[in-house]
Protein backbone atom coordinates (compact mmCIF):
# COMPACT_ATOMS: atom_id res chain seq x y z
CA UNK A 1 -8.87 30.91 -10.35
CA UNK A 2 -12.03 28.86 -11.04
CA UNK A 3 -14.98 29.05 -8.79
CA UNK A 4 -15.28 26.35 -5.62
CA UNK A 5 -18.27 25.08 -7.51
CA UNK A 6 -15.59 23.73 -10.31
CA UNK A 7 -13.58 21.93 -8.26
CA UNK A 8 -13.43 18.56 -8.15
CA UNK A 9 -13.56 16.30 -5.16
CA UNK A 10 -10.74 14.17 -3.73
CA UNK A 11 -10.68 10.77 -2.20
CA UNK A 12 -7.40 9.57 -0.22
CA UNK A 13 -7.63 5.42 -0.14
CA UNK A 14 -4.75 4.44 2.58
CA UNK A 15 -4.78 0.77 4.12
CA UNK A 16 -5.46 0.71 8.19
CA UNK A 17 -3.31 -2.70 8.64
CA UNK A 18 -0.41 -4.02 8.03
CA UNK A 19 -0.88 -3.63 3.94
CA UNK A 20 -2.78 -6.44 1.70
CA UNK A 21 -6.20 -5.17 2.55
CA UNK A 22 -7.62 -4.97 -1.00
CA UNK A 23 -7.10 -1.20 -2.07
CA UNK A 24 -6.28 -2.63 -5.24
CA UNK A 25 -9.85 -3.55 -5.84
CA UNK A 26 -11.73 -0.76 -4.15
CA UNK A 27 -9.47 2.20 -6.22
CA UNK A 28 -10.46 0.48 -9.11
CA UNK A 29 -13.94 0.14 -8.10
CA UNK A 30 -13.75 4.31 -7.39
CA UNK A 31 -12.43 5.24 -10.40
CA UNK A 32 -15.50 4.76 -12.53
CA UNK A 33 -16.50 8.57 -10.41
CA UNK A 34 -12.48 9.12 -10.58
CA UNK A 35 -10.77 11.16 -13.63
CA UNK A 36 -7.09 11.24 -12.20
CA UNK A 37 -5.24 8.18 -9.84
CA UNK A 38 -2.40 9.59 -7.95
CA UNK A 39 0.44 7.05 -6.10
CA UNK A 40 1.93 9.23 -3.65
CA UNK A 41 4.74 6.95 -1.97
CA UNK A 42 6.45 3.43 -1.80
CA UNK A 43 7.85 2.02 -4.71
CA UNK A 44 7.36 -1.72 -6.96
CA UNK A 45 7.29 -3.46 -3.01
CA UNK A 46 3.72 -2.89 -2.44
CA UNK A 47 1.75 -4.69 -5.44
CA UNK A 48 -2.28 -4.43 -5.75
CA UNK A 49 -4.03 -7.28 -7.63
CA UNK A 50 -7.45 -6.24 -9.76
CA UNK A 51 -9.63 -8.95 -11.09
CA UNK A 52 -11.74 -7.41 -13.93
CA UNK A 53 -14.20 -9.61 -15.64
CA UNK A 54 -12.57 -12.49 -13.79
CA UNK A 55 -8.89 -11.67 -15.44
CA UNK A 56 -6.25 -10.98 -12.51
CA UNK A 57 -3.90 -8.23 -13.12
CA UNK A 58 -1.21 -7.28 -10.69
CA UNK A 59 0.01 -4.02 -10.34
CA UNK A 60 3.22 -2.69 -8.55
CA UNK A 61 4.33 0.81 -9.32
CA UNK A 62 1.15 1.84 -12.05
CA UNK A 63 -1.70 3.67 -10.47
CA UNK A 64 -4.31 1.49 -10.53
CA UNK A 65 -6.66 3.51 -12.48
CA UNK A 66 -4.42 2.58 -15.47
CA UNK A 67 -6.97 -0.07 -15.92
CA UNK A 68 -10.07 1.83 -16.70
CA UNK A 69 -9.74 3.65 -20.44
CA UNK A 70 -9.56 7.79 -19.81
CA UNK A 71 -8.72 7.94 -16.26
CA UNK A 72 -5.29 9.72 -16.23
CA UNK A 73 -2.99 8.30 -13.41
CA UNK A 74 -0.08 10.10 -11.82
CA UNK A 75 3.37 8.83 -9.97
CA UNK A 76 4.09 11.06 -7.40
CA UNK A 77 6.89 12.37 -5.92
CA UNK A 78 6.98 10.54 -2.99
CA UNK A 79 7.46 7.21 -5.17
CA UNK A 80 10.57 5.97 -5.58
CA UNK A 81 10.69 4.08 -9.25
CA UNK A 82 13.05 1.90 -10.39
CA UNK A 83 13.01 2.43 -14.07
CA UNK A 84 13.48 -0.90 -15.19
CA UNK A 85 10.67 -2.57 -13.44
CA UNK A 86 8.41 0.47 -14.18
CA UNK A 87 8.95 -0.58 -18.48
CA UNK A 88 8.45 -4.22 -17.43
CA UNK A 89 5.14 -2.91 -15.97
CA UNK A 90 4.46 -1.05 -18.97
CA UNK A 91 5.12 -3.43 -21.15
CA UNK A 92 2.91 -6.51 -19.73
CA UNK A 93 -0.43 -3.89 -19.67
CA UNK A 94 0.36 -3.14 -23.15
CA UNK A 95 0.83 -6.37 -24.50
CA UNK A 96 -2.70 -6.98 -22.46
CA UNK A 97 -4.20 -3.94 -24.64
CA UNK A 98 -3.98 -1.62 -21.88
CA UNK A 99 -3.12 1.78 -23.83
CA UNK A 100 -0.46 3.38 -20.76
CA UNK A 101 1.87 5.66 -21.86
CA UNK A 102 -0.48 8.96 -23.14
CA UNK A 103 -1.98 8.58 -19.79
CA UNK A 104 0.93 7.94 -17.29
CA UNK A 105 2.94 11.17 -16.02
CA UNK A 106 5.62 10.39 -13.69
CA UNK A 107 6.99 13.10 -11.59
CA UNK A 108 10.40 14.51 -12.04
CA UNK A 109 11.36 14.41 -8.47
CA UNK A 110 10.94 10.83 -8.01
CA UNK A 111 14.52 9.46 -6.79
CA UNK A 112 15.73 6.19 -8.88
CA UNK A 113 15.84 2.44 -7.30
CA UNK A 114 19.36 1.25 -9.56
CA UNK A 115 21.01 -1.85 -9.46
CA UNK A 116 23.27 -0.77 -6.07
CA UNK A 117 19.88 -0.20 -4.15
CA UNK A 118 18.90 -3.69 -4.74
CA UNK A 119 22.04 -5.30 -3.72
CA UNK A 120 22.25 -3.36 -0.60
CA UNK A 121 19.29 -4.36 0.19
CA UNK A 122 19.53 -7.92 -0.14
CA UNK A 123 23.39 -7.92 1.59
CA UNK A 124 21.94 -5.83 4.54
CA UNK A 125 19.03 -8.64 5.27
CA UNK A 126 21.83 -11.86 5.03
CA UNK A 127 24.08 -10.07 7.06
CA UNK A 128 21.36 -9.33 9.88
CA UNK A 129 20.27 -13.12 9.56
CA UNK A 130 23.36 -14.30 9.76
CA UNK A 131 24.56 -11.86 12.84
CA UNK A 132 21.45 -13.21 14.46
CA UNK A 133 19.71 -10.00 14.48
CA UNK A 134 17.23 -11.07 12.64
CA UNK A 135 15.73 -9.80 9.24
CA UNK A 136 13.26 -6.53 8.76
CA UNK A 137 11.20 -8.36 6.33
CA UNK A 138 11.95 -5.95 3.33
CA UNK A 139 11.29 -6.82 -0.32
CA UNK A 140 15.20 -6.86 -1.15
CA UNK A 141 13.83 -4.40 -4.16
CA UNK A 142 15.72 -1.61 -2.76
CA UNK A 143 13.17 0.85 -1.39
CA UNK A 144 14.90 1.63 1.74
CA UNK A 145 18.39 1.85 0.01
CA UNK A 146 16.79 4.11 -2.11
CA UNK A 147 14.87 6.51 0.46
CA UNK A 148 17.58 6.89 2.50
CA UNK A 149 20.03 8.55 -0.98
CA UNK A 150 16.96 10.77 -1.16
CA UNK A 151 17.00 11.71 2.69
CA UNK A 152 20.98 12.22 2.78
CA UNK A 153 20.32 14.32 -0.37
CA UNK A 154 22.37 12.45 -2.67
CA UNK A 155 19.89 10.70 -4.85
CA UNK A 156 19.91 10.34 -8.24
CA UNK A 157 15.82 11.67 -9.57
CA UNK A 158 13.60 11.12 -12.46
CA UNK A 159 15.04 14.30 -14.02
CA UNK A 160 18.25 13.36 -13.82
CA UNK A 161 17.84 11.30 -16.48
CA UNK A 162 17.19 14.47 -19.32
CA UNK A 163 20.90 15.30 -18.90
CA UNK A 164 23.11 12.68 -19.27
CA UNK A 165 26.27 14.58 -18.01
CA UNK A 166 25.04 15.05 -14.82
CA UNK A 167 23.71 11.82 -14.24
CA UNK A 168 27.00 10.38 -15.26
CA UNK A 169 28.95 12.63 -12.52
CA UNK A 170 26.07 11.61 -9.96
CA UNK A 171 26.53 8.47 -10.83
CA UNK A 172 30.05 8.04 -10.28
CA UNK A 173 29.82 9.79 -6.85
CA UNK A 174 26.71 7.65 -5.37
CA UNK A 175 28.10 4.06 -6.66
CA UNK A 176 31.90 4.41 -5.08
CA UNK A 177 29.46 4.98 -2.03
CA UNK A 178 27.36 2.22 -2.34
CA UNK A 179 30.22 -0.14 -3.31
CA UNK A 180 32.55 0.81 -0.64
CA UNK A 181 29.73 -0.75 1.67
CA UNK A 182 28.94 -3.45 -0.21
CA UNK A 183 32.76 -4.84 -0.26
CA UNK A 184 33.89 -3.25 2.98
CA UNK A 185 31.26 -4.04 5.44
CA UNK A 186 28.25 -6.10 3.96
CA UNK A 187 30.74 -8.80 1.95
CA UNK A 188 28.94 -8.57 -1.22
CA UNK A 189 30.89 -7.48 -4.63
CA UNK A 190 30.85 -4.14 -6.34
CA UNK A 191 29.16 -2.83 -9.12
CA UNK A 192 30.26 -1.33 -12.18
CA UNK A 193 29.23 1.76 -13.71
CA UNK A 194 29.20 1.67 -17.50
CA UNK A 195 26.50 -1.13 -17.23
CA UNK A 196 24.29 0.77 -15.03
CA UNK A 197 24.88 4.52 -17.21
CA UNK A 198 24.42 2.76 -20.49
CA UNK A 199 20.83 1.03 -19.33
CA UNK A 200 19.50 3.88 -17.66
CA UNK A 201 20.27 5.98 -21.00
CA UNK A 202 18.04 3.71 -22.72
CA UNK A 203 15.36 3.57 -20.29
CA UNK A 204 15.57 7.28 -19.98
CA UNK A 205 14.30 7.56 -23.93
CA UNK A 206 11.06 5.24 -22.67
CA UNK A 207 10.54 7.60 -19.69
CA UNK A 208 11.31 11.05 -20.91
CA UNK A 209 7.63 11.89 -23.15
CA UNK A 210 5.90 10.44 -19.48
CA UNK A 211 8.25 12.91 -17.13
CA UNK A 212 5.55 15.90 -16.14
CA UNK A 213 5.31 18.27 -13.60
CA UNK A 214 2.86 16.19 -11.64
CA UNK A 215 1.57 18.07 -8.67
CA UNK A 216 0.47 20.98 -10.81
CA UNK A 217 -1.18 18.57 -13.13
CA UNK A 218 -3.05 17.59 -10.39
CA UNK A 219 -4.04 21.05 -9.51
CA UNK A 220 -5.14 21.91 -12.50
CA UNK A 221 -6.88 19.60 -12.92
CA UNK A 222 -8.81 19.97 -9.98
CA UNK A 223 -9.61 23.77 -10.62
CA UNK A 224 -11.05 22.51 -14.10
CA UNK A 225 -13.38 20.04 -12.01
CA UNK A 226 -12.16 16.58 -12.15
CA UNK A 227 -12.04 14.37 -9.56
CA UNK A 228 -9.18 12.71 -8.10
CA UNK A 229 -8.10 9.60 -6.37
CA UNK A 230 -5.06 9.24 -4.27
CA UNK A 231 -3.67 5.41 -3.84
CA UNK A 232 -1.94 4.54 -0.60
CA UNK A 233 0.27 1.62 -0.90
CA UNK A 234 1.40 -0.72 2.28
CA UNK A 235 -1.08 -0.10 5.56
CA UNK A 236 -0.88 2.41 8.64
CA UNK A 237 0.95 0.07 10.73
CA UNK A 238 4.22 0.02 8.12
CA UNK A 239 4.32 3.94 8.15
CA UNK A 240 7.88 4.78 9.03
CA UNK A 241 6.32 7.16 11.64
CA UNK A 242 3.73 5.41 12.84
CA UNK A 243 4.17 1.88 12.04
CA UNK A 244 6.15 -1.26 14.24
CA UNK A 245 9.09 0.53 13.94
CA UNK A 246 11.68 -1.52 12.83
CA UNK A 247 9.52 -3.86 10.92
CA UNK A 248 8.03 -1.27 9.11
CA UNK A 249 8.42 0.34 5.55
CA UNK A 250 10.39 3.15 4.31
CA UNK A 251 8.04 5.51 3.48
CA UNK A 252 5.35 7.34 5.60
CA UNK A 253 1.78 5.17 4.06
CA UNK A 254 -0.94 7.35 5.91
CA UNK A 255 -3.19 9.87 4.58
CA UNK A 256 -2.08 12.87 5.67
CA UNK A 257 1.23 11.98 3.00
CA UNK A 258 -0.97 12.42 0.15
CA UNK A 259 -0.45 16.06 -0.13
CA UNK A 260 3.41 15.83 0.19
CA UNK A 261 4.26 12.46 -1.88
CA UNK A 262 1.72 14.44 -4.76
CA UNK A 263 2.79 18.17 -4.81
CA UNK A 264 -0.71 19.70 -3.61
CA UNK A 265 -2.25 21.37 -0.54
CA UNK A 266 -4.18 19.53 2.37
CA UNK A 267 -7.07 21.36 1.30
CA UNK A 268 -7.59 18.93 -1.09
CA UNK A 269 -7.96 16.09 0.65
CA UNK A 270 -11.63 15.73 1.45
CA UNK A 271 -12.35 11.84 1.99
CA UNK A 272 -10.45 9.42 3.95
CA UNK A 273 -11.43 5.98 2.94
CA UNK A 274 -9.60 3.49 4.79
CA UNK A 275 -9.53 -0.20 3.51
CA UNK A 276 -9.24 -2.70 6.70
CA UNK A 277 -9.81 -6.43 6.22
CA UNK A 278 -12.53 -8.04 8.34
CA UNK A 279 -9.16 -10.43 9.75
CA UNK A 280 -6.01 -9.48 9.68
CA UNK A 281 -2.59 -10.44 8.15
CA UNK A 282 0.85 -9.44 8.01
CA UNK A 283 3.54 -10.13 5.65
CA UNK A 284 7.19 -10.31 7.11
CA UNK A 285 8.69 -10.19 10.31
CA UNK A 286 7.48 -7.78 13.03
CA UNK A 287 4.42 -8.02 16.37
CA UNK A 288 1.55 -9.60 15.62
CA UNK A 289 -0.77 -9.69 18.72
CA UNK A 290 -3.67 -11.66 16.92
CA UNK A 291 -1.39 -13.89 14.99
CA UNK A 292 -3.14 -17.38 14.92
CA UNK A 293 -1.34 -20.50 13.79
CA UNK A 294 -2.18 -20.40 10.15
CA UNK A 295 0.29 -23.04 8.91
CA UNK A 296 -1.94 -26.05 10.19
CA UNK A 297 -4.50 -27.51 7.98
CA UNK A 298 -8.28 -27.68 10.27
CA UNK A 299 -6.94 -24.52 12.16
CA UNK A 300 -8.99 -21.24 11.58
CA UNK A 301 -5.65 -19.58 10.74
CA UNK A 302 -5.38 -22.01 7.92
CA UNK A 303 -8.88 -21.13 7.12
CA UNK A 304 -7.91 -17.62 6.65
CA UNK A 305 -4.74 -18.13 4.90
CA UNK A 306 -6.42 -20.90 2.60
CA UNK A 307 -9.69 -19.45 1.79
CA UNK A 308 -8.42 -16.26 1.61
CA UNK A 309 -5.37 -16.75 -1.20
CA UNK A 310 -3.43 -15.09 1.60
CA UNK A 311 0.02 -14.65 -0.32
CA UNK A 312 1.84 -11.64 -1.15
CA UNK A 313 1.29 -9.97 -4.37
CA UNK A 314 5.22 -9.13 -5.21
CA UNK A 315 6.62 -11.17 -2.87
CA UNK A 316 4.95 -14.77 -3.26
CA UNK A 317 5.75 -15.08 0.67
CA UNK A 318 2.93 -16.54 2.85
CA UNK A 319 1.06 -14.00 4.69
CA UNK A 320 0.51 -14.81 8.79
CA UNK A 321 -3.38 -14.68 9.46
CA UNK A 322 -4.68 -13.74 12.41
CA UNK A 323 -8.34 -12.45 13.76
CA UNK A 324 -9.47 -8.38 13.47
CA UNK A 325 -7.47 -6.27 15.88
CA UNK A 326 -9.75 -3.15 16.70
CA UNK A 327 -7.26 -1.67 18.91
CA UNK A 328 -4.73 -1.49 16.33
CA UNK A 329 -7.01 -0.35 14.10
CA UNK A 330 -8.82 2.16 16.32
CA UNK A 331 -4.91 4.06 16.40
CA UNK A 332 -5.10 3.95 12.33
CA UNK A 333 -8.24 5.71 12.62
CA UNK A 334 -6.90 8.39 14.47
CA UNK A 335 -3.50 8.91 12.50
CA UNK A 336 -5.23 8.84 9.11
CA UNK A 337 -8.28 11.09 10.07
CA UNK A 338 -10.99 8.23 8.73
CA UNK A 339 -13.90 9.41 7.11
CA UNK A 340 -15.24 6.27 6.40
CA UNK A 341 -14.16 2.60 6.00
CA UNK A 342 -14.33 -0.53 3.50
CA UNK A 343 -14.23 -3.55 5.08
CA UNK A 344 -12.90 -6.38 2.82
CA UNK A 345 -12.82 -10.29 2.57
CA UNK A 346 -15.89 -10.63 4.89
CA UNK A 347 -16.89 -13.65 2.77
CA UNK A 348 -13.84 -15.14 4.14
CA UNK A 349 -14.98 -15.51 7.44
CA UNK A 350 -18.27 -17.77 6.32
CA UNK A 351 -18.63 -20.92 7.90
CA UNK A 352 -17.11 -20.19 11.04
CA UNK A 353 -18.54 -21.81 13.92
CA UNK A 354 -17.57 -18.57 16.13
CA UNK A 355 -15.53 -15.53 15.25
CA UNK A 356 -13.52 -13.33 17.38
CA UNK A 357 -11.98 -9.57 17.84
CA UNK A 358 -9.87 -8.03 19.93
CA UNK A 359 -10.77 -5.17 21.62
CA UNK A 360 -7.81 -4.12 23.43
CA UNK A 361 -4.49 -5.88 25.58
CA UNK A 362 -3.43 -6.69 28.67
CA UNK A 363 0.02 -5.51 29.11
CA UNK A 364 1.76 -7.06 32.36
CA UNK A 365 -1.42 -5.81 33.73
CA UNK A 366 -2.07 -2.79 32.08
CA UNK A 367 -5.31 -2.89 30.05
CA UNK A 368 -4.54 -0.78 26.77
CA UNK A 369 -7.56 -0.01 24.20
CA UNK A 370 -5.47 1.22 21.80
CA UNK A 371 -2.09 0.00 20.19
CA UNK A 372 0.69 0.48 21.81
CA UNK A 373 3.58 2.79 19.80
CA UNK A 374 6.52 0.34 20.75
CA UNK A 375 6.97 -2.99 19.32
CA UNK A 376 8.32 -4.73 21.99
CA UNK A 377 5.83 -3.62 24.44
CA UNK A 378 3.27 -4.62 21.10
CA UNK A 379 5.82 -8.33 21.17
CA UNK A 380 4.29 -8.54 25.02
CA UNK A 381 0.48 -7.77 24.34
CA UNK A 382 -1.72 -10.25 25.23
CA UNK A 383 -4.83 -9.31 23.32
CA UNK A 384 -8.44 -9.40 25.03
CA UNK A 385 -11.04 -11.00 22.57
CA UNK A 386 -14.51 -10.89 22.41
CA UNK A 387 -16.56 -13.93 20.34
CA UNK A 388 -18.99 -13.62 17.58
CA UNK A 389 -21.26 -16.62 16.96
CA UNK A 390 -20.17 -17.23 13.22
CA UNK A 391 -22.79 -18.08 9.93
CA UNK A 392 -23.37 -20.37 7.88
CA UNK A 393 -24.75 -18.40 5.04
CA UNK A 394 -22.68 -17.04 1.87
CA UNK A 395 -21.83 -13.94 1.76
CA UNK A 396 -19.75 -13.96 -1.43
CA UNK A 397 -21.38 -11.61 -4.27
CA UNK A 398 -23.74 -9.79 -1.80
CA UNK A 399 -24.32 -6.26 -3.06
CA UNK A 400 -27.00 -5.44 -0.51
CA UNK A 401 -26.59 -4.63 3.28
CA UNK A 402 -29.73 -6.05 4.21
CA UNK A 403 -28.88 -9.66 2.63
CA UNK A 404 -26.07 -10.07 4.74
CA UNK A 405 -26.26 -12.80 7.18
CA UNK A 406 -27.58 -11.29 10.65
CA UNK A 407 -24.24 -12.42 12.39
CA UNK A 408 -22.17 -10.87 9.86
CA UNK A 409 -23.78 -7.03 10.27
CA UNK A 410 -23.95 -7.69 13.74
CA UNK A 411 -19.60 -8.20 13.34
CA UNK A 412 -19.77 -5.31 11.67
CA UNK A 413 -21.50 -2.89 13.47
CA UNK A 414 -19.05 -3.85 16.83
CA UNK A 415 -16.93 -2.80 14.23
CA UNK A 416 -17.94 0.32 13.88
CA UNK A 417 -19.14 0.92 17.58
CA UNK A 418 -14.96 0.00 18.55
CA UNK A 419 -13.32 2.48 15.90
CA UNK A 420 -15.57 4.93 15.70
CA UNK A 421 -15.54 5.31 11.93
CA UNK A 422 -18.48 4.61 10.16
CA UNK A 423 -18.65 1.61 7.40
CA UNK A 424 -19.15 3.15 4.12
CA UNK A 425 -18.07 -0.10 2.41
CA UNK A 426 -18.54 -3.56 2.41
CA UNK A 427 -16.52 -6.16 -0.40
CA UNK A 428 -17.57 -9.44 -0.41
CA UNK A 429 -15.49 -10.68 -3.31
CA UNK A 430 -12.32 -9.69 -5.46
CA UNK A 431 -14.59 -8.72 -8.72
CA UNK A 432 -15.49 -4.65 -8.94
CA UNK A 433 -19.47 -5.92 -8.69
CA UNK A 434 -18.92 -7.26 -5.53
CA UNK A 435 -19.79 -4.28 -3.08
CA UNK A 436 -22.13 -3.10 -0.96
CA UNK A 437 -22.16 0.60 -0.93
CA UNK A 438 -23.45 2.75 2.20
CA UNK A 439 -22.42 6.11 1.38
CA UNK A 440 -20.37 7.28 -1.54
CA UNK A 441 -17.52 8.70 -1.16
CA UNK A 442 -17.52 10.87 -4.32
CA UNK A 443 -21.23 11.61 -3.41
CA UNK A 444 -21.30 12.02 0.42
CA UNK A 445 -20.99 15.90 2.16
């Protein structure tokens, strides 16, 4: 064993809303202190979108550290990959001149999104629709499908795909499954399995030189000094744990996961950077307590949704806009263990006349300061607001604290005196030059 002196130090990144806060951005922004990006759960549903020298890339399933030259970047197993998207994804950086595949190790224990997945997936949401019930909000890519053959211990893993016999008798066993519920209860048609074998044998050809023993790549890594990064995808509120259970995700998005979707120890998780917008949106069904009406044009929702490119990354869908909710956020503090936070898309907010938060809820006359854990008693919130007087100045670009626009640190600071986590991080645009820095992660005790 190395010396502690050696040893590198380790930043978690995790999202404290509902997802879409701008990881994408600030990981990449990290990783010029970073040798190693680790993706420790979700799958191609969550997507983060980089803009490098004003070029937009979006990323799904890659780390996004793929985009700076050197920087090794790790799948974890807690991701769950479909293989074909994952060569897609490989194949649009490369044709970009990203170099991917000497630098991408996927973890064996990763369990496989196939064809099956997908169209459960998709049958499940038309058949709640059309029942009535109502739709999740999922991707229809298959993540839950595809969690749940890992939970029942059935799935059908990364390594799987180095011996072809036994994915073929897996295979056979997991699709008369699948297909029995697609024909006999979600009225969808089966799938057959020589299509699905014979594609998967190709891809596994692509995907067996990047198969590694992940987690004690990471570790060793870390003895020999270098310092890693490990990327959170969705937000705190659409942990399967924590989150507005049922319209949540399928995988648990908070810090603490880190060290079981990588393969490594707790000990190494030494920074907790979570990424909260200075608004708030959500993508898909589910409570929203600040939701504002952001469909109508001259409506500050509008403003948000409009000014703010508010769309999903993968999806396309329209995200719902709505003002910072402290109280939610104060409970993503506490679950994730926040060192310190980055607060994005404050130049969003310029120009408005007044601004508000909400500090808490009145709950058929119970006042809550903190979110509550069930979504129909978060359905009947009626949040309490308090109002900023807005500015007029620009924000956009500022790398300096002190040139922000009075107003705007005096928003932030009520921030920071609601949550109790200090602001580490400011973003006031999509480019990596476009941050204000307070304390380093990599650099801070």
């Amino acid at each position: 064993m190395q010396s502690e002196i050696a040893q590198g130090r380790n930043v978690v990144v995790v999202g404290t809303q509902w997802g879409d806060e701008g990881k994408g951005k600030v990981v990449d922004w990290l990783t010029d202190h970073a040798q190693g990006v680790v993706r420790f759960q979700g799958g191609h549903n969550a997507g983060h979108t980089l803009v490098i020298n004003g070029v937009k890339t979006a990323l799904q399933l890659i780390p996004s550290g793929i985009m700076r030259a050197g920087v090794a970047c790790y799948i974890g197993n807690g991701v769950v990959i479909d293989p074909t998207h994952l060569l897609l994804e490989i194949e649009r950086l490369e044709k970009a001149g990203v170099e991917v595949r000497s630098r991408l190790f996927i973890s064996e224990s990763c369990p496989l999104i196939l064809p099956f997945h997908v169209e459960v997936d998709k049958a499940r949401e038309a058949l709640r629709e059309s029942s009535g019930a109502g739709k999740i909000g999922t991707t229809g890519k298959g993540i839950g499908p595809a969690y749940e053959d890992k939970v029942a211990r059935r799935a059908l893993r990364v390594q799987d795909l180095k011996h072809p016999e036994r994915f073929a008798k897996k295979l056979h066993e997991l699709l008369e499954l699948h297909n029995f519920a697609l024909t006999s209860y979600l009225q969808a048609s089966a799938l057959e399995f020589q299509p699905i074998f014979d594609q998967a044998m190709k891809m596994a050809e692509v995907i067996k030189p990047m198969m590694a023993d992940v987690g004690y790549l990471i570790h060793k890594a870390h003895l020999a000094g270098a310092n890693i990064l490990f990327e959170g995808a969705q937000g705190t509120l659409l942990d399967i744990d924590h989150g507005t259970y049922p319209y949540v995700t399928s995988s648990n998005c908070v810090a603490g996961n880190a060290a079981a979707g990588a393969g490594v120890g707790p000990q190494m998780l030494h920074y907790m950077l979570g990424i909260t917008k200075a608004y708030t949106t959500r993508v898909g069904s589910g409570p929203f307590p600040t939701e504002l009406d952001w469909e109508q044009p001259g409506t500050v929702g509008h403003h948000l949704s409009i000014v703010g490119q508010e769309r999903g990354t993968v999806t396309g869908r329209a995200r719902r806009c709505g003002w910072l909710d402290a109280a939610a956020l104060k409970r993503s503090i506490i679950i994730n263990g926040i060192t310190g936070l980055c607060i994005t898309k404050l130049d969003v907010l310029d120009g408005l006349a007044e601004i508000k938060m909400c500090v808490g809820y009145d709950l058929t006359g119970r006042q809550l300061d903190i979110l509550p854990l069930d979504a129909d008693e978060i359905a009947a919130c009626q949040p309490v607001f308090e109002t900023f007087p807005g500015w007029t100045e620009k924000t956009y670009g500022i790398t300096d604290w002190a040139e922000l626009p009075l107003n705007a640190r005096r928003y932030l600071e009520r921030i920071k005196e609601l949550t109790g986590a200090p602001i580490d991080m400011v973003s006031t645009g999509p480019g990596r030059e476009h941050t204000i820095l307070l304390r380093h992660p990599y650099q801070s005790n």
